[in-house]
Protein backbone atom coordinates (compact mmCIF):
# COMPACT_ATOMS: atom_id res chain seq x y z
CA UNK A 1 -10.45 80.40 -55.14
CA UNK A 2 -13.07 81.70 -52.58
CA UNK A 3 -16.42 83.07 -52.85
CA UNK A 4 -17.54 86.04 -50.91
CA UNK A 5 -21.21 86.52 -50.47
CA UNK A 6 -21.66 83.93 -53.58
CA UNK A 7 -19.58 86.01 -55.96
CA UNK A 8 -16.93 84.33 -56.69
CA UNK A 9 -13.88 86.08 -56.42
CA UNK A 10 -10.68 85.66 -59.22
CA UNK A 11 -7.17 86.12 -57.19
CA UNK A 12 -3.89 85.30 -57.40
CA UNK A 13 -1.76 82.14 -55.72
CA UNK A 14 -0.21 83.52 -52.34
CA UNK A 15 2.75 83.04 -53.57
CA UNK A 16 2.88 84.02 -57.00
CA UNK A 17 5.73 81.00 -57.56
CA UNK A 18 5.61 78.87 -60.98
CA UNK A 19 4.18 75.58 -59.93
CA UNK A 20 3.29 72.16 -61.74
CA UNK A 21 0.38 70.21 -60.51
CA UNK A 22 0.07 67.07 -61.28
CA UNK A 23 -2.90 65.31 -61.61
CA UNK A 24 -3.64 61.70 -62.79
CA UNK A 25 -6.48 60.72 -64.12
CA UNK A 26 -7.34 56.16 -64.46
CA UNK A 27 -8.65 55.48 -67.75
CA UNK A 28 -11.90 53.66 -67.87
CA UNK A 29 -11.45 49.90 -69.34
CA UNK A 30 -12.44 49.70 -73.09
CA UNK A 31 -15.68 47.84 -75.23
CA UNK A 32 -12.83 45.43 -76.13
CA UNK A 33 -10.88 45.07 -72.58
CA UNK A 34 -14.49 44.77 -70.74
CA UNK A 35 -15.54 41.97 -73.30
CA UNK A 36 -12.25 40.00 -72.43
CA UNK A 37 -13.35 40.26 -68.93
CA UNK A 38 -9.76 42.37 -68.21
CA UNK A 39 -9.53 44.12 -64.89
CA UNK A 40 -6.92 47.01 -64.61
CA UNK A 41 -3.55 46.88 -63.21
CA UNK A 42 -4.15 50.11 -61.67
CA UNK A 43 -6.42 51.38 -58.31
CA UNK A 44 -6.67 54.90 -56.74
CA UNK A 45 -6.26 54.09 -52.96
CA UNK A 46 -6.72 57.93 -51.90
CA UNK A 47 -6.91 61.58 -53.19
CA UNK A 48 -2.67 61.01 -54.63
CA UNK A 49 -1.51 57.28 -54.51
CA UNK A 50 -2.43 55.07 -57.20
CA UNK A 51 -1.16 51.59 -56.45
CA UNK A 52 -0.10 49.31 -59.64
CA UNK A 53 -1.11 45.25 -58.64
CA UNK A 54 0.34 43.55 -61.64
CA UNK A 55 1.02 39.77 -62.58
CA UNK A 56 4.71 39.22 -62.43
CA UNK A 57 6.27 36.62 -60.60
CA UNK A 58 7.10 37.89 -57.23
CA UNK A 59 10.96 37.78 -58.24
CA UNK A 60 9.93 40.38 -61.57
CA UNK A 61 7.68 42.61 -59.09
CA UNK A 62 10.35 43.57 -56.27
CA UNK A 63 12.12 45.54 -59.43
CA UNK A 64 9.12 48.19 -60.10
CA UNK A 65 7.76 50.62 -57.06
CA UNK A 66 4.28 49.46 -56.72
CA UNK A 67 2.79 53.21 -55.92
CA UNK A 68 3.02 56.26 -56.88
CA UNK A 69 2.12 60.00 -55.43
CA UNK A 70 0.85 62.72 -57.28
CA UNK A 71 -0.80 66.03 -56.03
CA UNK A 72 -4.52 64.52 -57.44
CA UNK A 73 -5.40 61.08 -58.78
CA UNK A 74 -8.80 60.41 -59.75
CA UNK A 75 -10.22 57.03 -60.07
CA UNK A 76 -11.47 55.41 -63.82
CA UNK A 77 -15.01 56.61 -62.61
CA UNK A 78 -14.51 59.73 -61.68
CA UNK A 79 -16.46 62.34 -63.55
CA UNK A 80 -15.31 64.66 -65.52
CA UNK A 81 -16.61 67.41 -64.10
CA UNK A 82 -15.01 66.54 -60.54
CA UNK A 83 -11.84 66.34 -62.66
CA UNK A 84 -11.94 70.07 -63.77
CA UNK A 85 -13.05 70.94 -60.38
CA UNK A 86 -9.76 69.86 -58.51
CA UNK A 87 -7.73 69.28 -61.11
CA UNK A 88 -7.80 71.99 -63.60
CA UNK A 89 -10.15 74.94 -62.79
CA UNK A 90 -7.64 76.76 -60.45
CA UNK A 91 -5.26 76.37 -63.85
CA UNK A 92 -7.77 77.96 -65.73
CA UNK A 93 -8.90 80.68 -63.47
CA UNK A 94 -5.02 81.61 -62.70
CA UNK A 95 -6.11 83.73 -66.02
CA UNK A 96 -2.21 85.55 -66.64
CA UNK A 97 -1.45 82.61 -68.70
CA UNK A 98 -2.33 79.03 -68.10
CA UNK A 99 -1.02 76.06 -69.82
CA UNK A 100 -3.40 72.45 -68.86
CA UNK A 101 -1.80 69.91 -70.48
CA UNK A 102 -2.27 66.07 -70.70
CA UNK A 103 0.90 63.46 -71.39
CA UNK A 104 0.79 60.03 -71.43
CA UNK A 105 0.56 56.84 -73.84
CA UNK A 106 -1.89 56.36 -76.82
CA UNK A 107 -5.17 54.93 -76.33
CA UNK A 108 -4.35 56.15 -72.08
CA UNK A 109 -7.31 58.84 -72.33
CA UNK A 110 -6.05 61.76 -72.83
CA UNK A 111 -8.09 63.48 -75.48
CA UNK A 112 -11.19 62.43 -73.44
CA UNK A 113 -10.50 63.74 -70.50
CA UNK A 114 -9.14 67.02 -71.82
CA UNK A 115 -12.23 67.80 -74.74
CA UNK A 116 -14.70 67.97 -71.32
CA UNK A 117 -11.96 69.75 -69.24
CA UNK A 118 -11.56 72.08 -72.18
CA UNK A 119 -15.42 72.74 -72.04
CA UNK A 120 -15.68 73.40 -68.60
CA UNK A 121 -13.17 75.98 -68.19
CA UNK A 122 -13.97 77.81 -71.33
CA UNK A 123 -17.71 77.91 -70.21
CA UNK A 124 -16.67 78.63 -66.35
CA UNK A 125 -14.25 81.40 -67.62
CA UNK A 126 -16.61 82.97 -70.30
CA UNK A 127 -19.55 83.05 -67.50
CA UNK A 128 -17.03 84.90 -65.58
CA UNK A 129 -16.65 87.25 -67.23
CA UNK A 130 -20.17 87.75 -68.46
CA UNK A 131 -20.99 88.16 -64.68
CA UNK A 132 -18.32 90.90 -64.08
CA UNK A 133 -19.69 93.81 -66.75
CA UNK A 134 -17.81 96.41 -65.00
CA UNK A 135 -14.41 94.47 -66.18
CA UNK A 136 -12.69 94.60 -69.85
CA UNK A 137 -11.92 90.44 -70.44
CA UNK A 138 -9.64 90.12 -73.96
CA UNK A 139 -9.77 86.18 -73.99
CA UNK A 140 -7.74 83.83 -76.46
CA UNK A 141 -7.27 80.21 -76.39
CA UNK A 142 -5.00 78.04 -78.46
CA UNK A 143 -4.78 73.97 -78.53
CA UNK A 144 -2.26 71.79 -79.60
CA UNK A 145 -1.39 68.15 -80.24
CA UNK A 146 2.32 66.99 -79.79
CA UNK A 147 2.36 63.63 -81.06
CA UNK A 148 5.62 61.65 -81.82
CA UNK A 149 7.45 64.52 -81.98
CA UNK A 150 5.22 66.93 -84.15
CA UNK A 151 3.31 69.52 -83.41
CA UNK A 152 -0.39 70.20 -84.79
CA UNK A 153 -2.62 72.77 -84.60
CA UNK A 154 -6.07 71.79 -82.89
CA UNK A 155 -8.17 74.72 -84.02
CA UNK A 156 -6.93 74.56 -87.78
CA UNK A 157 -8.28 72.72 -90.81
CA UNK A 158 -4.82 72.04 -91.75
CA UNK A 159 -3.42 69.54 -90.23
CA UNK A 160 0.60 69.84 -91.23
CA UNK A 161 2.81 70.23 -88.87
CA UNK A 162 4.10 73.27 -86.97
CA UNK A 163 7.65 74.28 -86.69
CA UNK A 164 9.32 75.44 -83.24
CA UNK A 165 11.04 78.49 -82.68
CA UNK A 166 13.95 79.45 -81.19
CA UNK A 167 11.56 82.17 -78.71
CA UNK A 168 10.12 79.62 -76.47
CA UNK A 169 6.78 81.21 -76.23
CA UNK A 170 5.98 81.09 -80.27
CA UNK A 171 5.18 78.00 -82.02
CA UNK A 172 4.68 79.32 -85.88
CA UNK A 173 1.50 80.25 -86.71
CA UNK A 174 -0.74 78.49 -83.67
CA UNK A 175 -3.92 80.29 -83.69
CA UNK A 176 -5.47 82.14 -81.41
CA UNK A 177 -9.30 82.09 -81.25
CA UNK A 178 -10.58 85.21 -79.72
């Protein structure tokens, strides 16, 4: 993404390749984990290595890699804001079809980081467009939750489950908001 004369300017990867960026984002300690005076396991030592310093005996720790690379890591601290920024706005301006999603354990942050995420691509995409008169925009967004193996709607009242179908674009009846 590049601005030209402070318009920014929507385009297209170089190469217009399929690619999956992976980000990784700490999650903060907890009211309950700050009260027990915990510190985490886990420490952002640049821009794509997060390092895991555990307690195992030194015999246990020699089994489990002790960092890890990722195209972005972002510390526990990190706002959320910067997040979007190099983590998820080029996903959301790629505009063809984007898919940001967020995997990982319960309780690990998830939903947090991706409500604000959510909000700041929606708003950044939507002033976009409101910029850019001279340009028809048709925009949709859909949001779903897989949890233990079900599917759930984000944007409907009802909360039972989806079913998948065989066409690997369609989950039945996922809205679209327009």
């Amino acid at each position: 993404m590049g601005t030209d004369g402070g318009d920014e300017q929507m385009q297209e990867p170089a190469n217009c390749e399929e690619r999956i960026f992976v980000s990784v984002r700490l999650r903060p300690l907890n009211g309950k984990e700050i009260a027990r005076h915990d510190v985490s396991d886990w420490e952002c030592i640049n821009d794509n290595t997060i390092i895991y310093r555990n307690s195992l005996s030194v015999s246990e720790r020699s089994l489990y890699p002790t960092a890890y690379t990722f195209d972005r890591d972002f510390s526990s601290d990190c706002p959320n804001q910067q997040v979007y920024e190099a983590g998820a706005k080029e996903v959301a301006l790629s505009v063809v079809s984007a898919c940001v999603f967020a995997y990982g354990q319960t309780s690990s942050g998830k939903t947090y980081t991706m409500t604000r995420i959510t909000e700041y691509a929606m708003t950044y995409i939507y002033d976009y467009s409101q910029r850019h008169k001279e340009r028809e925009f048709i925009l949709k967004f859909s949001a779903l939750d897989i949890y233990n193996e079900s599917v759930r709607d984000l944007l409907s009242a009802d909360s039972t489950p989806l079913r998948l179908l065989d066409d690997p674009e369609t989950i039945e009846s996922l809205r679209e908001n327009f």
